[in-house]
Structure formats: structure tokens, C-alpha cells
C-alpha atoms as a PDB file:
ATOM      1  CA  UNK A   1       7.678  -3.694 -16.557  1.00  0.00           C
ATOM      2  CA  UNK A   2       7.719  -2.341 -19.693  1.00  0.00           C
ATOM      3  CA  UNK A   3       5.906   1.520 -20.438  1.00  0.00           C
ATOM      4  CA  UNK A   4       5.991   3.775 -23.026  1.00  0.00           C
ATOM      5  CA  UNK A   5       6.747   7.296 -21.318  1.00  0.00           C
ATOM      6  CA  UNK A   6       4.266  10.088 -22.420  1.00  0.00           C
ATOM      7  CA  UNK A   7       5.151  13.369 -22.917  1.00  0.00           C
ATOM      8  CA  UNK A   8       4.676  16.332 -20.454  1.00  0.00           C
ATOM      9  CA  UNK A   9       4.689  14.052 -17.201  1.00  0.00           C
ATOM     10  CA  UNK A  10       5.287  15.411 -13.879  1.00  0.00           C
ATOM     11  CA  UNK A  11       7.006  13.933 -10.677  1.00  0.00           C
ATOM     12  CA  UNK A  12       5.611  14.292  -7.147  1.00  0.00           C
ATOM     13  CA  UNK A  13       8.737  15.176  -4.580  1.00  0.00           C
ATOM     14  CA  UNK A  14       7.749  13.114  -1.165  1.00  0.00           C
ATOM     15  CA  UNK A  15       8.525  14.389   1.849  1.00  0.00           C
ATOM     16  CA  UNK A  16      10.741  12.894   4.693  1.00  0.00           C
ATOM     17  CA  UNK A  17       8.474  10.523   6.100  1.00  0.00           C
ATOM     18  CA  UNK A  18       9.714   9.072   9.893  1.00  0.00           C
ATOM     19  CA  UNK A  19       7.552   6.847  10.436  1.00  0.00           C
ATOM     20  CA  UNK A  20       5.677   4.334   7.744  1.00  0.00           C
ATOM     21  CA  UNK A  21       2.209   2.405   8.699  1.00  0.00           C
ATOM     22  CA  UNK A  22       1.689  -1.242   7.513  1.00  0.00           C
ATOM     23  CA  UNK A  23      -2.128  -1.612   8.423  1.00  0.00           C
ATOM     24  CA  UNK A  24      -2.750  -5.598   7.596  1.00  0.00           C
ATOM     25  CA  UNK A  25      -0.104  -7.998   7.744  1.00  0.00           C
ATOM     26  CA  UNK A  26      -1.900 -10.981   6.012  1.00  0.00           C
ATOM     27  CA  UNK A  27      -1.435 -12.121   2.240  1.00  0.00           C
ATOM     28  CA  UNK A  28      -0.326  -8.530   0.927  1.00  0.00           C
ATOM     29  CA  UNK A  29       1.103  -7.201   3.968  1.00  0.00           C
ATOM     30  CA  UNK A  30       3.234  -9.924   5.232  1.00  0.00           C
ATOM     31  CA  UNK A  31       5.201  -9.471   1.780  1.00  0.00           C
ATOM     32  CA  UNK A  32       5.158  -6.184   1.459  1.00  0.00           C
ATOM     33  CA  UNK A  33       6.864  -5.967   5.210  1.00  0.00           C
ATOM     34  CA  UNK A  34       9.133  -8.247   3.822  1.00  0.00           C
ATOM     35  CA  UNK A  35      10.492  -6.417   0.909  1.00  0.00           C
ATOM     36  CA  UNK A  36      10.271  -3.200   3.104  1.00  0.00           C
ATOM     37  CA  UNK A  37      12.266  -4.584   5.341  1.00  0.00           C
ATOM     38  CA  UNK A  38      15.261  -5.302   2.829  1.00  0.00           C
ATOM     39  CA  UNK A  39      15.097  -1.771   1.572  1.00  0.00           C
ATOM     40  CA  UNK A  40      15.438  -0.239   5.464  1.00  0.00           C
ATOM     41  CA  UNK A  41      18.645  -2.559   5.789  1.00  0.00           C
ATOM     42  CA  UNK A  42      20.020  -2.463   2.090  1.00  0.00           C
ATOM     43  CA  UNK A  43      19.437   1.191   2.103  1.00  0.00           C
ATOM     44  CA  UNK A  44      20.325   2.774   5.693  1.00  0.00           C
ATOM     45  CA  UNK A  45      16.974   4.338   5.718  1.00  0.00           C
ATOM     46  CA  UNK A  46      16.463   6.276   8.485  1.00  0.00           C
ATOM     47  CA  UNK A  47      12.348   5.272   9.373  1.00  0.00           C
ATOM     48  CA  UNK A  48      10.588   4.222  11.948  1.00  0.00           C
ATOM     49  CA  UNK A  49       8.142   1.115  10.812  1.00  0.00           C
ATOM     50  CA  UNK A  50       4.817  -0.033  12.636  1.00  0.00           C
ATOM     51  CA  UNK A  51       3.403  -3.223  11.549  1.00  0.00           C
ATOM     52  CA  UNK A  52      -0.914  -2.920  12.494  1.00  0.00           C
ATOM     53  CA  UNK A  53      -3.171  -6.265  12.611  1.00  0.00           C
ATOM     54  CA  UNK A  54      -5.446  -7.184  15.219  1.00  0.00           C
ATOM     55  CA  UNK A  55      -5.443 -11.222  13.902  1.00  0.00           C
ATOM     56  CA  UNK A  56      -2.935 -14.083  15.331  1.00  0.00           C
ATOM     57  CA  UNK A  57      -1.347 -16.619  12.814  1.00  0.00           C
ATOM     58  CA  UNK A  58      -3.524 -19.725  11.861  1.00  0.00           C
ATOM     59  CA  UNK A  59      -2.626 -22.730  10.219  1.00  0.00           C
ATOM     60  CA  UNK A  60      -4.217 -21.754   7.454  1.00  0.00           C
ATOM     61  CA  UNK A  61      -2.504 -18.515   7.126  1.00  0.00           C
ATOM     62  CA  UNK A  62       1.212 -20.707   6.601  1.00  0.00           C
ATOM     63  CA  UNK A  63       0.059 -21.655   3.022  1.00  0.00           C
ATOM     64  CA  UNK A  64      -0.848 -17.798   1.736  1.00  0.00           C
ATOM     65  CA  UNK A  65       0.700 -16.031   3.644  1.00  0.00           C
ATOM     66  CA  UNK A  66       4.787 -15.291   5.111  1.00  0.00           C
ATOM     67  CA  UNK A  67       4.173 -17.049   8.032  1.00  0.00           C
ATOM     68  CA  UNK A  68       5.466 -20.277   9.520  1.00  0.00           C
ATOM     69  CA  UNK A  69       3.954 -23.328  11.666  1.00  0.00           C
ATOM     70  CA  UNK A  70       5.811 -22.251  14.761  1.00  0.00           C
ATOM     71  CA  UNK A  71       4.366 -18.989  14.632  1.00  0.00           C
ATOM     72  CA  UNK A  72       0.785 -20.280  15.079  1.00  0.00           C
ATOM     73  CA  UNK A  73      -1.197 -18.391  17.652  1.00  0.00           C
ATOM     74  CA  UNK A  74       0.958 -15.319  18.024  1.00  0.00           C
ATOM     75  CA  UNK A  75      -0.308 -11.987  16.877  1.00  0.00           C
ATOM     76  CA  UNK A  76       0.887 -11.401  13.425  1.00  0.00           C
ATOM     77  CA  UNK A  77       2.093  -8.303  13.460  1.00  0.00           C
ATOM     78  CA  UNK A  78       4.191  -9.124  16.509  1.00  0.00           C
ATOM     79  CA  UNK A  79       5.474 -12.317  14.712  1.00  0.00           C
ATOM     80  CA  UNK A  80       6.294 -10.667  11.778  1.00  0.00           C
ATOM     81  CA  UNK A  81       8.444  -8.014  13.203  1.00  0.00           C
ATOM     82  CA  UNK A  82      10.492  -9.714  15.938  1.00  0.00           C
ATOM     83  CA  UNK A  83      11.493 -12.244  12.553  1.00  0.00           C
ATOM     84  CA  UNK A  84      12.446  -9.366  10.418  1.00  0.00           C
ATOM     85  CA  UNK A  85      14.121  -7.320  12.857  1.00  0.00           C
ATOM     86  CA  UNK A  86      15.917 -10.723  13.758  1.00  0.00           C
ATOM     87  CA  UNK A  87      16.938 -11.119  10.123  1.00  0.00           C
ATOM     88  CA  UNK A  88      17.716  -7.593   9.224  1.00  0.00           C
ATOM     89  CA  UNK A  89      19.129  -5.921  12.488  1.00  0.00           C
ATOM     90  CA  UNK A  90      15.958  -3.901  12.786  1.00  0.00           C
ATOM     91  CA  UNK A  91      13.555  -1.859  15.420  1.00  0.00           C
ATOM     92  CA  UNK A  92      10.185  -2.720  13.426  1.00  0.00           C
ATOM     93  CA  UNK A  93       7.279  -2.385  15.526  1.00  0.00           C
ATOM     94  CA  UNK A  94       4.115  -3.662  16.261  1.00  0.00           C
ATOM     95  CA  UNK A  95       0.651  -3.416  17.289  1.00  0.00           C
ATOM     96  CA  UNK A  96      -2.187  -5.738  17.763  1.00  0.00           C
ATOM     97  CA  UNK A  97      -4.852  -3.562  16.608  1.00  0.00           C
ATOM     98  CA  UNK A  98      -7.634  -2.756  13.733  1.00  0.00           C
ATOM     99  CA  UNK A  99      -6.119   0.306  11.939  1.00  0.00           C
ATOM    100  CA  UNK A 100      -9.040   2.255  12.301  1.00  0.00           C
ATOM    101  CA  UNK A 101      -8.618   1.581  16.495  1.00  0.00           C
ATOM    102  CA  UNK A 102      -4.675   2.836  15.831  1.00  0.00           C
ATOM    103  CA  UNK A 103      -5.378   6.005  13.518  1.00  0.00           C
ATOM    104  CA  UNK A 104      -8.146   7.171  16.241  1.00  0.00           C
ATOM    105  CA  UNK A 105      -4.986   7.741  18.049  1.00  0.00           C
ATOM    106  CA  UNK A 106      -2.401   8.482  16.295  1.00  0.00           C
ATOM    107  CA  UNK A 107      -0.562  11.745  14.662  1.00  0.00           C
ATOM    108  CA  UNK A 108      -0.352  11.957  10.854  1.00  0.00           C
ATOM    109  CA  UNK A 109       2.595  14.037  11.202  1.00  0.00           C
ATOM    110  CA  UNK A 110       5.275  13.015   8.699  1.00  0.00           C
ATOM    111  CA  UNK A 111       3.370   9.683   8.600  1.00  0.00           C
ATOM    112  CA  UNK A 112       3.314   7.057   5.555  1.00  0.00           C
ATOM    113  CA  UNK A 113       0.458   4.658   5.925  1.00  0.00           C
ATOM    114  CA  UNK A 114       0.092   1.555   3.659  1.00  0.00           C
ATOM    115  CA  UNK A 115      -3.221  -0.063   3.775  1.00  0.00           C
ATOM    116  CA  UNK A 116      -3.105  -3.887   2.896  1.00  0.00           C
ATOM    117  CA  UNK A 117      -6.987  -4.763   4.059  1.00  0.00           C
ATOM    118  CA  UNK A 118      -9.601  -6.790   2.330  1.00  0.00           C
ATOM    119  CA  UNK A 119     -12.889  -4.886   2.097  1.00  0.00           C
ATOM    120  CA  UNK A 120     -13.564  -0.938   1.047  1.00  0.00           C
ATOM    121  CA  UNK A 121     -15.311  -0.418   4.316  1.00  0.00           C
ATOM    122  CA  UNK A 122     -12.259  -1.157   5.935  1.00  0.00           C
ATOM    123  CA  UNK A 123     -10.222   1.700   3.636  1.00  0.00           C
ATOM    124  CA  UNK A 124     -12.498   4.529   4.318  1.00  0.00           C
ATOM    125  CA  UNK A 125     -11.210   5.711   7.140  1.00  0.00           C
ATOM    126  CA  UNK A 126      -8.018   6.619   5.610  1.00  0.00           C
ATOM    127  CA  UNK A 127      -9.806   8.755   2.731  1.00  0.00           C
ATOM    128  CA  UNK A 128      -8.985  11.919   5.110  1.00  0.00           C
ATOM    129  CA  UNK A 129      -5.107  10.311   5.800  1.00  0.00           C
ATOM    130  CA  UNK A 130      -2.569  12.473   3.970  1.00  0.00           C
ATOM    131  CA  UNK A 131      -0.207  10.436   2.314  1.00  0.00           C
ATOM    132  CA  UNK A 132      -1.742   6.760   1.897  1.00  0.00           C
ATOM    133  CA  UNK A 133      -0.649   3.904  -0.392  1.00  0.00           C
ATOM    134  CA  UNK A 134      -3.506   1.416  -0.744  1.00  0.00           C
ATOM    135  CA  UNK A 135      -2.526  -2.622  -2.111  1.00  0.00           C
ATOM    136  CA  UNK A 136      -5.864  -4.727  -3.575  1.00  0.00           C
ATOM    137  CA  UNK A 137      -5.864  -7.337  -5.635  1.00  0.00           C
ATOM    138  CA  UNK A 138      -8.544  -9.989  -7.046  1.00  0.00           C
ATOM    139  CA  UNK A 139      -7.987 -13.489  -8.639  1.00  0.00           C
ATOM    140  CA  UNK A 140      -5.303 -12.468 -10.866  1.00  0.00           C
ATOM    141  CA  UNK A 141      -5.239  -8.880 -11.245  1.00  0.00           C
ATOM    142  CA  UNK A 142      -4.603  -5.782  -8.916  1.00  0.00           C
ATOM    143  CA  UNK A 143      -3.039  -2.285  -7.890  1.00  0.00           C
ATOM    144  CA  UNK A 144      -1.439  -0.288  -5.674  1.00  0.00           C
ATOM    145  CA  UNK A 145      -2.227   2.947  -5.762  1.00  0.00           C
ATOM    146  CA  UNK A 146      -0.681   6.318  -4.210  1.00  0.00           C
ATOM    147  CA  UNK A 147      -1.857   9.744  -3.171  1.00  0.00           C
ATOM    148  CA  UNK A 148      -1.940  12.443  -0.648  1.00  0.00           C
ATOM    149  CA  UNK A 149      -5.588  14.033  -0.860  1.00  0.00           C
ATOM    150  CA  UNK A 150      -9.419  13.160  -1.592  1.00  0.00           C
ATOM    151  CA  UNK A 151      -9.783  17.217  -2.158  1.00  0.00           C
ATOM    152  CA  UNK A 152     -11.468  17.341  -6.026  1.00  0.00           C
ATOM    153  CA  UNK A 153     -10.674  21.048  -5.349  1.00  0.00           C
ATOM    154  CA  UNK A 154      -7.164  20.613  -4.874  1.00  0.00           C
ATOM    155  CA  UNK A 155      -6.111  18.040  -7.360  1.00  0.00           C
ATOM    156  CA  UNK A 156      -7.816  21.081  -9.938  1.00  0.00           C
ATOM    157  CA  UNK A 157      -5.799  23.336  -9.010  1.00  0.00           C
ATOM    158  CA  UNK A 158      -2.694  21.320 -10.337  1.00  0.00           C
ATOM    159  CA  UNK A 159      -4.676  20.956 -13.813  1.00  0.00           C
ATOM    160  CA  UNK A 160      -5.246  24.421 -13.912  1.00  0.00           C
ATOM    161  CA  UNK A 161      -1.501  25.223 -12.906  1.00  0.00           C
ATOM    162  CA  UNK A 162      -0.147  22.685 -14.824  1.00  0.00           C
ATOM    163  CA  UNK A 163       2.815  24.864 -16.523  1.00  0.00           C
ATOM    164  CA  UNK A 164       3.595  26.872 -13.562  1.00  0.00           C
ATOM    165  CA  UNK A 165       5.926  23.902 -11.891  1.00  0.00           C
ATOM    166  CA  UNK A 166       7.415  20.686 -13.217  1.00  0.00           C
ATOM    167  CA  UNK A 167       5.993  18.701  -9.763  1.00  0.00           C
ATOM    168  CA  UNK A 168       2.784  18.620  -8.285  1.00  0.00           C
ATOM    169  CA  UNK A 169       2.059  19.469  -5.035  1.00  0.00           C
ATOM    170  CA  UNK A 170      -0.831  17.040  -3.884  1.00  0.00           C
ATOM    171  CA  UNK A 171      -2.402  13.565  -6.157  1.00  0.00           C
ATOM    172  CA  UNK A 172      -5.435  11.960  -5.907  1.00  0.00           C
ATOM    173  CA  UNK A 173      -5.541   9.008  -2.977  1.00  0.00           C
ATOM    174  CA  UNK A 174      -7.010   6.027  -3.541  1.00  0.00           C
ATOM    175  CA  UNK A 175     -10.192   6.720  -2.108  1.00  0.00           C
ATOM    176  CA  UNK A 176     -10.776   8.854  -5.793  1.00  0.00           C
ATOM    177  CA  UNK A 177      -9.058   7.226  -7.611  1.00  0.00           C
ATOM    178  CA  UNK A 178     -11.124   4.118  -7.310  1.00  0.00           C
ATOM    179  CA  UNK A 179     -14.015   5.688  -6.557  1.00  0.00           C
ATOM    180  CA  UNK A 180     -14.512   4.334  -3.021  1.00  0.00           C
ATOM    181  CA  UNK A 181     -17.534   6.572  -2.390  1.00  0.00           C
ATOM    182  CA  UNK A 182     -19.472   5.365  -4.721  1.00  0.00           C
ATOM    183  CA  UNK A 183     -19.221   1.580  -3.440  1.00  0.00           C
ATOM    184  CA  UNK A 184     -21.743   0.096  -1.407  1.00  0.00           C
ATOM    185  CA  UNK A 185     -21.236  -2.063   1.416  1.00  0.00           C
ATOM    186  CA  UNK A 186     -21.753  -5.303   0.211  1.00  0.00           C
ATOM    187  CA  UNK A 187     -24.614  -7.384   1.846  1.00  0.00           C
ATOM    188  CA  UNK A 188     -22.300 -10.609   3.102  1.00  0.00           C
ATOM    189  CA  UNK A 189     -18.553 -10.129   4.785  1.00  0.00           C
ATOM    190  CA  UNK A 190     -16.167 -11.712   2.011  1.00  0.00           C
ATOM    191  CA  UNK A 191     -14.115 -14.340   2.899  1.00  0.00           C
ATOM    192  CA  UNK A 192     -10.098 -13.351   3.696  1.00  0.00           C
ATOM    193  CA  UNK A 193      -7.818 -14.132   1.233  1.00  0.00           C
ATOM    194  CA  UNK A 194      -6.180 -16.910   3.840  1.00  0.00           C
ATOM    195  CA  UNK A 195     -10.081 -18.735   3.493  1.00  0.00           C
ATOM    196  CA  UNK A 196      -9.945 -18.211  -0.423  1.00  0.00           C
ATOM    197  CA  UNK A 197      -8.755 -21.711  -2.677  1.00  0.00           C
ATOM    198  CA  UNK A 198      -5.834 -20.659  -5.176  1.00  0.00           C
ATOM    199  CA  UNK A 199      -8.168 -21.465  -7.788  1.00  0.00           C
ATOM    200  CA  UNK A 200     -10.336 -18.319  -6.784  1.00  0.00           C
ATOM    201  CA  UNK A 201      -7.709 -15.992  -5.850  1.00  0.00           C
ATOM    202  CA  UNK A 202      -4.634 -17.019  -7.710  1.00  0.00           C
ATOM    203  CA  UNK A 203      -1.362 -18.132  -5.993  1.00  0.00           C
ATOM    204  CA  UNK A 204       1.139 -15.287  -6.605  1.00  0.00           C
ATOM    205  CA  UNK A 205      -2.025 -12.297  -6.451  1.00  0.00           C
ATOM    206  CA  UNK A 206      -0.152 -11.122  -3.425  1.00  0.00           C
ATOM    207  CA  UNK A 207       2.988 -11.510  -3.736  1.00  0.00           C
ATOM    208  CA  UNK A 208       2.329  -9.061  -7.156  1.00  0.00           C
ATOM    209  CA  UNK A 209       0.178  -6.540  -5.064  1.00  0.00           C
ATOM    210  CA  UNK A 210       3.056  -5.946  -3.285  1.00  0.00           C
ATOM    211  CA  UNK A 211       6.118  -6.258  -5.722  1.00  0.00           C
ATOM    212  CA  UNK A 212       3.956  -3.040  -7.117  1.00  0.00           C
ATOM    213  CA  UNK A 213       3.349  -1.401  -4.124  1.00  0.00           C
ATOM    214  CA  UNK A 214       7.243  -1.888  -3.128  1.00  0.00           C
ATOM    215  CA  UNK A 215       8.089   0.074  -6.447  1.00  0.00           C
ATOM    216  CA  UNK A 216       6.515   2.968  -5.312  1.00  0.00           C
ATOM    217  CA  UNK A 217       7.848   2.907  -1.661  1.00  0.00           C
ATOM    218  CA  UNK A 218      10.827   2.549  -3.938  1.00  0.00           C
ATOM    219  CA  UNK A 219      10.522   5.874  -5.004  1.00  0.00           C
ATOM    220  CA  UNK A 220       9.002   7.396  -2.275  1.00  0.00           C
ATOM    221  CA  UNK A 221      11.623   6.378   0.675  1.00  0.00           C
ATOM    222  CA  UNK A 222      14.638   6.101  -1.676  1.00  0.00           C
ATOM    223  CA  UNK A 223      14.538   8.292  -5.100  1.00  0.00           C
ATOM    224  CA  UNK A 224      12.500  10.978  -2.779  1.00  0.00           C
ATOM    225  CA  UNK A 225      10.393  11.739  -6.107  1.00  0.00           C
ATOM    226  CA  UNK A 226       7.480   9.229  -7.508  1.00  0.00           C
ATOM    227  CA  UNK A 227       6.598   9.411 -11.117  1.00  0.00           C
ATOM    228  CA  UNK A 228       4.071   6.339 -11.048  1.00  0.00           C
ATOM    229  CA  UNK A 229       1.453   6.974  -8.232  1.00  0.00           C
ATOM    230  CA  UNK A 230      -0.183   3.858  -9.766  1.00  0.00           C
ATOM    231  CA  UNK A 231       0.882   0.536 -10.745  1.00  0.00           C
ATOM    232  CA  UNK A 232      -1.889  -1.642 -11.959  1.00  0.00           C
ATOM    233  CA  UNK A 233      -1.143  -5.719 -12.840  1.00  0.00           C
ATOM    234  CA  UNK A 234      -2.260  -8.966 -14.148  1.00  0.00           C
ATOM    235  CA  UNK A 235      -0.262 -12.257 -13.319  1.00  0.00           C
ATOM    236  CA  UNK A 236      -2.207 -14.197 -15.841  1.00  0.00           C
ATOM    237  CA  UNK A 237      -0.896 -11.968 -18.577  1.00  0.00           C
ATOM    238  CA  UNK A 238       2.533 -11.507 -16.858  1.00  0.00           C
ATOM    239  CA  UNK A 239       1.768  -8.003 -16.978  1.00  0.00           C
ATOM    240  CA  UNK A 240       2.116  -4.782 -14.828  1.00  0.00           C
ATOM    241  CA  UNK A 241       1.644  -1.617 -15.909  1.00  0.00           C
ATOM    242  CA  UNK A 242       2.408   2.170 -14.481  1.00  0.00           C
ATOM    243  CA  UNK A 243       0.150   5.616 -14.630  1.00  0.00           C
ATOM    244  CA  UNK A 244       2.469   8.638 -14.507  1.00  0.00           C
ATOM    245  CA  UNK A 245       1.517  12.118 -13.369  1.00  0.00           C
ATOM    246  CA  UNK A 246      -0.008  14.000 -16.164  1.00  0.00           C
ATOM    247  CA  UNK A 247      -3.018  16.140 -17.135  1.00  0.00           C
ATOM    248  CA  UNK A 248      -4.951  13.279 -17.881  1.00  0.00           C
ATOM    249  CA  UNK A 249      -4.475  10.807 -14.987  1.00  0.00           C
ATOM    250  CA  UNK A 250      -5.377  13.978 -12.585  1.00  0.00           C
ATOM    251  CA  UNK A 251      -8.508  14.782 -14.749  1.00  0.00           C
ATOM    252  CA  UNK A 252      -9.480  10.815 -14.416  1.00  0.00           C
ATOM    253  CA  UNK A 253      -9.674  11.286 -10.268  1.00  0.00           C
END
């Protein structure tokens, strides 16, 4: 990743979050659980992780997604964890579940939720969430894209104080920042990624969606401060590139 750092940039400072939400555990989840799961061990971190999917493993899901044959017919989420907590000596949990069931009722409270799902209708409920990391990707290009608030009125306050404090207290989610609400709800469901040839949604789309979104769990769980809320790439170009925190990117929500 290479960026050019602009001037007067600010850093966010995360809170302690106990407990992080993987909602989706298909092409972009089952990696990013993955790679989450080395950074609990590697790093002693001391968080509780849910894995949320209401689907079971197909045959089809072997080929896209970090899955095996044996594990055909058992709920992914449960699969997944009970592997990685196998391979990494962890207490990952699970839940067979939509994520919009789960949130109903749950507590936000110190909560990190990561949304790995397919269509915007199915990210809208967590416009209201708090802190929310959203992963999307097309054939060969995607994001992953941090923030804590769909408040306009908050994020300009932090333009308007912008000299008061080098960090900012609140960034715009994902629902702004790619302008969820002004998305329609398409006319025909789109196929998951699992029923999508490589030639339509390219091989390693996923595996990049969450290589990005790792980086700023990364920061987040680890460093304790983010810099780049958003990391946008493109695997054709070999590509990925990072938005810090300045005037600008909070004007753009």
C-alpha cells in the first residue's frame, strides 16, 4: 500500500471494544474471521468475538469461500468458529441468525460490528449502530469502510472544531459515506457471491475486501487509534488505497 500522507490529518482514538460482531460469514466474512482470528491469538487481545449467519455450508460455498467439503450442511458460522477456536486456542462464538434478527436483541454497548453482507438493504439496519465497519466489493474492486455515526450534524461539528483537538470524536459510517440512502432497492435479489462465476466477480475480490478491512481492525483493536477509516482497492490494478481523517474526507460524507 503505498500513500502519500497529507498534511493536517487527524486520528480517531477507538475505544475498548469487548465484544466484536462478524455479521456474514460467506466470501468476505469467512476471511476476514480468519485473519481476525490470528490477531486475537498473535496479539493476546482481550475480546469477545460472535460470528452471525443464518446460511449452512454448500458445496458450492468450498470453492469461494474458507470452507471445506466436510463441513457441508453445518451452519457456517458454527463451522467456522469451532475450526478457528480449534486452531487458535479460542472462545469465538456463534449464532445462526440474520444480523438484523441478532441486533433486534442485542446491546451496542462497547460493541464492534463488521458487516460482510451482499445487498444495501441488508446494511441499513446498522446505519443507527455506533461503531460499524462495512466490507463490499464488486468484480475487481472494493472497500471497507469505518465510522461511528450517520449524524450530518455531528460529523460538522468536527469541521467546524477542527483546530480545537488533534482527534476527532465521531466519523462518518458507511451508511454516508456511500450514500446508502439514496440507493434504491433494486427490482431482482442479486445472486451471492458463492452463485457468481470468477469471471464476474473476480477470484481474490474477497480475500482483498478483507485484507483491507483487517488493516483497520488493525488499528482499531491493536494501535487503539485509526488514521484510515477507509481503504478502497482494485486487484486488477494491484492497487489499494487509504482516506485519512481530514477536513476534506469529513466534508465529502
Amino acid at each position: 500500500m503505498t500513500d502519500k500522507q497529507p498534511q493536517n490529518r487527524k486520528g480517531y482514538l477507538a475505544p475498548h471494544f469487548r465484544n466484536v460482531v462478524i455479521v456474514g460469514t460467506g466470501g468476505t466474512g469467512s476471511y476476514l474471521a480468519q485473519g481476525l482470528a490470528k490477531m486475537v491469538a498473535g496479539y493476546r487481545l482481550s475480546v469477545d468475538v460472535l460470528l452471525v449467519d443464518p446460511d449452512v455450508v454448500e458445496e458450492k460455498n468450498c470453492a469461494r469461500q474458507a470452507f471445506f467439503p466436510w463441513e457441508i450442511e453445518e451452519p457456517k458460522a458454527s463451522a467456522l468458529a469451532y475450526r478457528l477456536n480449534q486452531q487458535y486456542g479460542l472462545k469465538f462464538g456463534a449464532l445462526q441468525a440474520r444480523g438484523e434478527d441478532w441486533l433486534k436483541s442485542s446491546s451496542r454497548h462497547e460493541r464492534l460490528v463488521v458487516t460482510c453482507v451482499d445487498t444495501v438493504e441488508s446494511r441499513k439496519p446498522y446505519k443507527g449502530q455506533g461503531c460499524w465497519l462495512d466490507l463490499g466489493n464488486g468484480l475487481e474492486t472494493g472497500q471497507a469502510l469505518f465510522g461511528t455515526t450517520e449524524d450530518k450534524k455531528a460529523i460538522g461539528l468536527q469541521v467546524r472544531e477542527w483546530d480545537k483537538s488533534p482527534h476527532v470524536a465521531h466519523l462518518p459510517n458507511p451508511y454516508l459515506l456511500a450514500g446508502m440512502a439514496k440507493l434504491r432497492r433494486p427490482k431482482a435479489k442479486a445472486p451471492s457471491c458463492a452463485d457468481t462465476p470468477f469471471a464476474e466477480q473476480g477470484v481474490f475480490a474477497n480475500e482483498w475486501a478483507a485484507a483491507a478491512g483487517l488493516a483497520i481492525l488493525h488499528q482499531l483493536l491493536v494501535k487503539g487509534e485509526l488514521t484510515t477509516p477507509a481503504i478502497y482497492f482494485d486487484v486488477a490494478k494491484g492497487r489499494m488505497t487509504s482516506a485519512f481523517i481530514t477536513r476534506d474526507y469529513l466534508k465529502g460524507a
